[in-house]
N, C-alpha and C. Protein backbone atom coordinates (compact mmCIF):
# COMPACT_ATOMS: atom_id res chain seq x y z
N UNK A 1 7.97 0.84 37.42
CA UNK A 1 7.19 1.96 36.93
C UNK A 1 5.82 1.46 36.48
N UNK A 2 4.81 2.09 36.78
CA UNK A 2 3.44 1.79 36.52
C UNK A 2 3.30 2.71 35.56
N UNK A 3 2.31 1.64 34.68
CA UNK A 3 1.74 1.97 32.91
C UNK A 3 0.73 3.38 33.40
N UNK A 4 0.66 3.65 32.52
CA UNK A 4 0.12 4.96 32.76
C UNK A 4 -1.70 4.62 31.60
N UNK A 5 -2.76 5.22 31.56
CA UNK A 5 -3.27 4.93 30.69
C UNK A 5 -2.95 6.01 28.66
N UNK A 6 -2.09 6.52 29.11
CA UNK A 6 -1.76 6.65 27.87
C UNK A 6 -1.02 5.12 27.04
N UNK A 7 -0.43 4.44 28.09
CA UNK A 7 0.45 3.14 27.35
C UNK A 7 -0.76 2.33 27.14
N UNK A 8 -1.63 2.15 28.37
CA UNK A 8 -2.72 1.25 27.41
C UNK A 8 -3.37 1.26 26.63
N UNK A 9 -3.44 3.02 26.58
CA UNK A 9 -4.39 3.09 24.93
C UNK A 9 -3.57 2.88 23.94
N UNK A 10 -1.97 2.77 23.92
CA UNK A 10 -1.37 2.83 22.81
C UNK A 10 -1.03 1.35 22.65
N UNK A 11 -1.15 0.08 23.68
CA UNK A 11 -1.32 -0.99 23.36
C UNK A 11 -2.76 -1.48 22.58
N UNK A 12 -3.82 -0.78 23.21
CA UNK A 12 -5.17 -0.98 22.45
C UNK A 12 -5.03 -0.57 21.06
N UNK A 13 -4.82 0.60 20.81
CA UNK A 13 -4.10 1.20 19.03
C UNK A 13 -3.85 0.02 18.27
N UNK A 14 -2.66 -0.34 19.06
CA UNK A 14 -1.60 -1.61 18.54
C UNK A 14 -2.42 -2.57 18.23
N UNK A 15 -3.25 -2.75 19.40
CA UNK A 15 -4.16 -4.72 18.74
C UNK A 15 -5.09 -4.21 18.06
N UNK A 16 -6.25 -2.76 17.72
CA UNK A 16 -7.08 -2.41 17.04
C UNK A 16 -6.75 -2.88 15.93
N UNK A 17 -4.98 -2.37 14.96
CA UNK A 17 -4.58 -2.85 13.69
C UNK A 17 -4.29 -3.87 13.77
N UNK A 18 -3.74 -4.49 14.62
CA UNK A 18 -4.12 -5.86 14.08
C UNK A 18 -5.77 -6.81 13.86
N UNK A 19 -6.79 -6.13 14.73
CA UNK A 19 -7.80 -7.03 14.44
C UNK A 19 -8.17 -6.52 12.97
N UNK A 20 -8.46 -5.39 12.84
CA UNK A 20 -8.43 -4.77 11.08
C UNK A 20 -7.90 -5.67 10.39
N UNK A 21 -6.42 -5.85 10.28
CA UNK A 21 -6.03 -6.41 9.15
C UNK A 21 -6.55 -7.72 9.51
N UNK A 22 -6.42 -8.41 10.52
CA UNK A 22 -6.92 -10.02 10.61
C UNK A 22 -8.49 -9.76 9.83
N UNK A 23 -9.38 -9.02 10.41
CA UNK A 23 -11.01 -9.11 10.08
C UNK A 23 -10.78 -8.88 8.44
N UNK A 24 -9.63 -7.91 7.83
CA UNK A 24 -9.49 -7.98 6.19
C UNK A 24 -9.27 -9.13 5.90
N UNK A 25 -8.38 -9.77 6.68
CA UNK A 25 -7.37 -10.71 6.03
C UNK A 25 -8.75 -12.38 6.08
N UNK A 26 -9.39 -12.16 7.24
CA UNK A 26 -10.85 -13.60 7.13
C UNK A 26 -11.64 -12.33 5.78
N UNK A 27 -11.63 -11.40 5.35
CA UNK A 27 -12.77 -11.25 4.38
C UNK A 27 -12.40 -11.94 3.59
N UNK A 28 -11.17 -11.77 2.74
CA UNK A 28 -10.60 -12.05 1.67
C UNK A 28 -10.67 -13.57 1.32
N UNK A 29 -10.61 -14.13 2.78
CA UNK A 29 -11.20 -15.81 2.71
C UNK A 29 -11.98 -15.97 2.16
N UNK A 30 -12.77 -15.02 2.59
CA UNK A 30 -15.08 -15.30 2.31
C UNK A 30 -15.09 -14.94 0.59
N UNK A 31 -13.97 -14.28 0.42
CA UNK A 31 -14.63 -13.66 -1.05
C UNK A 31 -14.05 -15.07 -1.84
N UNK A 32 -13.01 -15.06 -1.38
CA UNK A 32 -12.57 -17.25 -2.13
C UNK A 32 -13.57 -17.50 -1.80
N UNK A 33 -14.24 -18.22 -1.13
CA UNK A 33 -15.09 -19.19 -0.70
C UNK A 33 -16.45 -18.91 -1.30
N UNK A 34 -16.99 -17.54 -1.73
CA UNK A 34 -17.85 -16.79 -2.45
C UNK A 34 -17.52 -17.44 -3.92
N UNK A 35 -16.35 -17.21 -4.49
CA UNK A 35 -16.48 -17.58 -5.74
C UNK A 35 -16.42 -19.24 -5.64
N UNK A 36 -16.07 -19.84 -4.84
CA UNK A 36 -16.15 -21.19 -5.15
C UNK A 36 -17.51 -21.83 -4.79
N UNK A 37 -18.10 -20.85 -4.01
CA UNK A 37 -19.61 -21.25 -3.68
C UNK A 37 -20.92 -20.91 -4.92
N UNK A 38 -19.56 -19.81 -5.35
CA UNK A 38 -20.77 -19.59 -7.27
C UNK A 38 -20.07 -20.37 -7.96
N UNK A 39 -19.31 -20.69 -8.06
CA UNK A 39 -18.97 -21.93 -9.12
C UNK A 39 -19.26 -23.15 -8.78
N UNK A 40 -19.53 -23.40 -8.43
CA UNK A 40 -20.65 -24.79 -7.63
C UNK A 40 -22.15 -24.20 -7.46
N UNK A 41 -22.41 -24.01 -7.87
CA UNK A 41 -24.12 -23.22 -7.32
C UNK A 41 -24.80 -23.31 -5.87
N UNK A 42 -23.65 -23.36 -4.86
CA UNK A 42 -24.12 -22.85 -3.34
C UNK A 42 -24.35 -22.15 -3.43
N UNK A 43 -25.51 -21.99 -2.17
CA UNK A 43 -26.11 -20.84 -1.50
C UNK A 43 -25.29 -20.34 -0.85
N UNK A 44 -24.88 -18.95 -0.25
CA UNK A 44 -23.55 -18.09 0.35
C UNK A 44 -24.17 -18.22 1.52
N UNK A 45 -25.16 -18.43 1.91
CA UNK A 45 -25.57 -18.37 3.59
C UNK A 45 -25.32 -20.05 3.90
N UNK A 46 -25.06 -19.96 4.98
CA UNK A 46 -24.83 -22.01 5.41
C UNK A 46 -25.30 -21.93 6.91
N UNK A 47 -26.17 -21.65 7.33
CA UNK A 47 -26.25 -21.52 8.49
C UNK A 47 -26.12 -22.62 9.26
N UNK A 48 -25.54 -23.91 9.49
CA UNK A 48 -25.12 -24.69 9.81
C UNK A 48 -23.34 -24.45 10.33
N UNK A 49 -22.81 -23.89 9.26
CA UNK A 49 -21.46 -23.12 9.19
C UNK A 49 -21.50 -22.15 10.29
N UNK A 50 -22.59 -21.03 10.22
CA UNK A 50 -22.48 -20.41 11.23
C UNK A 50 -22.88 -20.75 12.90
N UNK A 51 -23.42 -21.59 13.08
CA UNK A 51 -23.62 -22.16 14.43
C UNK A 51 -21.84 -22.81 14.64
N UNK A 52 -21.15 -23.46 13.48
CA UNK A 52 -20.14 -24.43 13.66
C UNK A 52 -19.13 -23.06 14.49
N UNK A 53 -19.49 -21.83 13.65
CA UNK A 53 -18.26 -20.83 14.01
C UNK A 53 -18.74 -20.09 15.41
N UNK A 54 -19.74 -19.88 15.79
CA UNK A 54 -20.22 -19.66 17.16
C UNK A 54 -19.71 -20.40 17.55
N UNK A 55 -20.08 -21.44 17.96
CA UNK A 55 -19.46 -22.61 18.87
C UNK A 55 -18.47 -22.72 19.33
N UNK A 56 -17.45 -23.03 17.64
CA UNK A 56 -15.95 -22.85 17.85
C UNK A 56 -15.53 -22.03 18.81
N UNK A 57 -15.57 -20.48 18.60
CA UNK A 57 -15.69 -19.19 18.91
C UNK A 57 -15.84 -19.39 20.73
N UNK A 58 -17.02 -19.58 21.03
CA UNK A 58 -17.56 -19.19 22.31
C UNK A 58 -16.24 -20.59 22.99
N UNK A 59 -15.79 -22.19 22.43
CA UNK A 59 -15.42 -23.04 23.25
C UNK A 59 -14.06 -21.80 23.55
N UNK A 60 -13.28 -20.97 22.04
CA UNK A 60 -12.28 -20.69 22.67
C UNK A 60 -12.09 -19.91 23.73
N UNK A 61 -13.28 -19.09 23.70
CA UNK A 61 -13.38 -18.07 24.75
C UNK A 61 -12.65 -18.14 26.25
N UNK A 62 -11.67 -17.29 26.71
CA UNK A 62 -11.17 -17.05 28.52
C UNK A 62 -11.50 -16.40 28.92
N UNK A 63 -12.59 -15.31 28.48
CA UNK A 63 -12.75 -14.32 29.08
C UNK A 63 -11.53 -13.03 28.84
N UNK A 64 -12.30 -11.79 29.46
CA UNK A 64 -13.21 -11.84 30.62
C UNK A 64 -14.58 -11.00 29.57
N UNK A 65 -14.43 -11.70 28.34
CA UNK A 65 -15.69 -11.32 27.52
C UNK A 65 -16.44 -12.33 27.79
N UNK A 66 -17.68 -12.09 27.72
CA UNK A 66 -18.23 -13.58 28.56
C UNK A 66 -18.60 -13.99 26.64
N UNK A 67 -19.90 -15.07 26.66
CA UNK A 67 -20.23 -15.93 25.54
C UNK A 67 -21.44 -15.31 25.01
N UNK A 68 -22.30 -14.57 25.19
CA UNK A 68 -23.33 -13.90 24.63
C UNK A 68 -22.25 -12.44 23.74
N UNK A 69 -21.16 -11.78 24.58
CA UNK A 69 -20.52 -10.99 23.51
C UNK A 69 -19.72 -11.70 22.79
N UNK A 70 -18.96 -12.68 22.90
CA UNK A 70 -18.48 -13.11 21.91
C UNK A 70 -19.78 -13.33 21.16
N UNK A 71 -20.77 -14.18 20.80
CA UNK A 71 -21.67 -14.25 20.04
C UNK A 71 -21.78 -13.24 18.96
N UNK A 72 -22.01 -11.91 19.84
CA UNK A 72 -22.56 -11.06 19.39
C UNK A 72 -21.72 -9.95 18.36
N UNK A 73 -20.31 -10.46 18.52
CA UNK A 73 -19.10 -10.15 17.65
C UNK A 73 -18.82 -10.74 16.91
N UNK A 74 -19.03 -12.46 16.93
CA UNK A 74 -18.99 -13.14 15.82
C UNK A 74 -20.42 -13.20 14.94
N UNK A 75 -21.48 -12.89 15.28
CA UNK A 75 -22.63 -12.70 14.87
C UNK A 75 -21.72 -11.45 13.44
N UNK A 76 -21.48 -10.67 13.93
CA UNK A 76 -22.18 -9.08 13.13
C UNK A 76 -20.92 -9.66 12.56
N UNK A 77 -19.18 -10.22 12.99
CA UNK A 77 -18.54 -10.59 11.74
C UNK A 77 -18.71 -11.43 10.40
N UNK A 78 -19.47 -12.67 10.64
CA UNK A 78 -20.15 -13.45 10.32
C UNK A 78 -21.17 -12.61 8.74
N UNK A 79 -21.84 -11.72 9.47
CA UNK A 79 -22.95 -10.87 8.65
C UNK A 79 -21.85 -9.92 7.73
N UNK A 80 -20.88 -9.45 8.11
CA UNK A 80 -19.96 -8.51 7.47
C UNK A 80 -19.51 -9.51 6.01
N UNK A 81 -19.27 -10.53 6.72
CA UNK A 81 -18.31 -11.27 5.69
C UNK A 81 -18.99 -11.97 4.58
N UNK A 82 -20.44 -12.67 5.03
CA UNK A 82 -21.57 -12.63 3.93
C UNK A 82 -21.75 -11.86 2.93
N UNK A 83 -21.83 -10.53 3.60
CA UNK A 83 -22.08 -9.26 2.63
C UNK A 83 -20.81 -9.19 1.79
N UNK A 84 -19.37 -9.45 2.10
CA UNK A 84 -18.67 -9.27 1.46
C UNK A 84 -18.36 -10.24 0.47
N UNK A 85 -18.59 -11.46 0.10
CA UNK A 85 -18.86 -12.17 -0.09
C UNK A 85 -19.85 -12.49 -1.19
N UNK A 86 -20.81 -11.71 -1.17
CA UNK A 86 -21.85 -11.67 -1.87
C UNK A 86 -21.60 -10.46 -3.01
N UNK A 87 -21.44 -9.39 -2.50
CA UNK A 87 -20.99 -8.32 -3.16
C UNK A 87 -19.56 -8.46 -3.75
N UNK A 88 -18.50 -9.01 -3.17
CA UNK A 88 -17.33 -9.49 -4.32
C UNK A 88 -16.72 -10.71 -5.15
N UNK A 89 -17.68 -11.46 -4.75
CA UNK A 89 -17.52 -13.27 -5.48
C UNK A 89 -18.41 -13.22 -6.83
């Protein structure tokens, strides 16, 4: 029997909540790492850090997202998690 696209949208559903809770579950990192970066008097931006996580990011990449969108997803997560970070540490 062939999937119909109602099953794939309801597999897409399925991984949507999971990237949610994963993208909650890396904030909650940043907001640790926020307070340990104010209790040490770091700066919350490391942009060194963020090239390390591009990188990472783009080596894991298989496709068939190519490496400029991954970038561009870890870019704006990257920026999300700063902000969160900043605003809850």
């Amino acid at each position: 029997m062939d999937a119909t696209i109602a099953d794939y949208r309801e597999r897409i559903d399925a991984l949507d909540d999971d990237l949610v809770r994963l993208l909650n579950q890396r904030a909650q990192l940043a907001v640790a790492v926020g307070v340990l970066k104010k209790l040490s008097a770091t700066a919350v931006r490391d942009p060194e850090r963020e090239r390390q996580v591009l990188r990472r990011t783009r080596r894991a990449n298989l496709g068939p997202l190519n490496d400029d969108a991954i970038n561009r997803i870890f870019q704006c997560i990257i920026d999300e998690s700063r902000s969160v970070e900043e605003t809850m540490a």
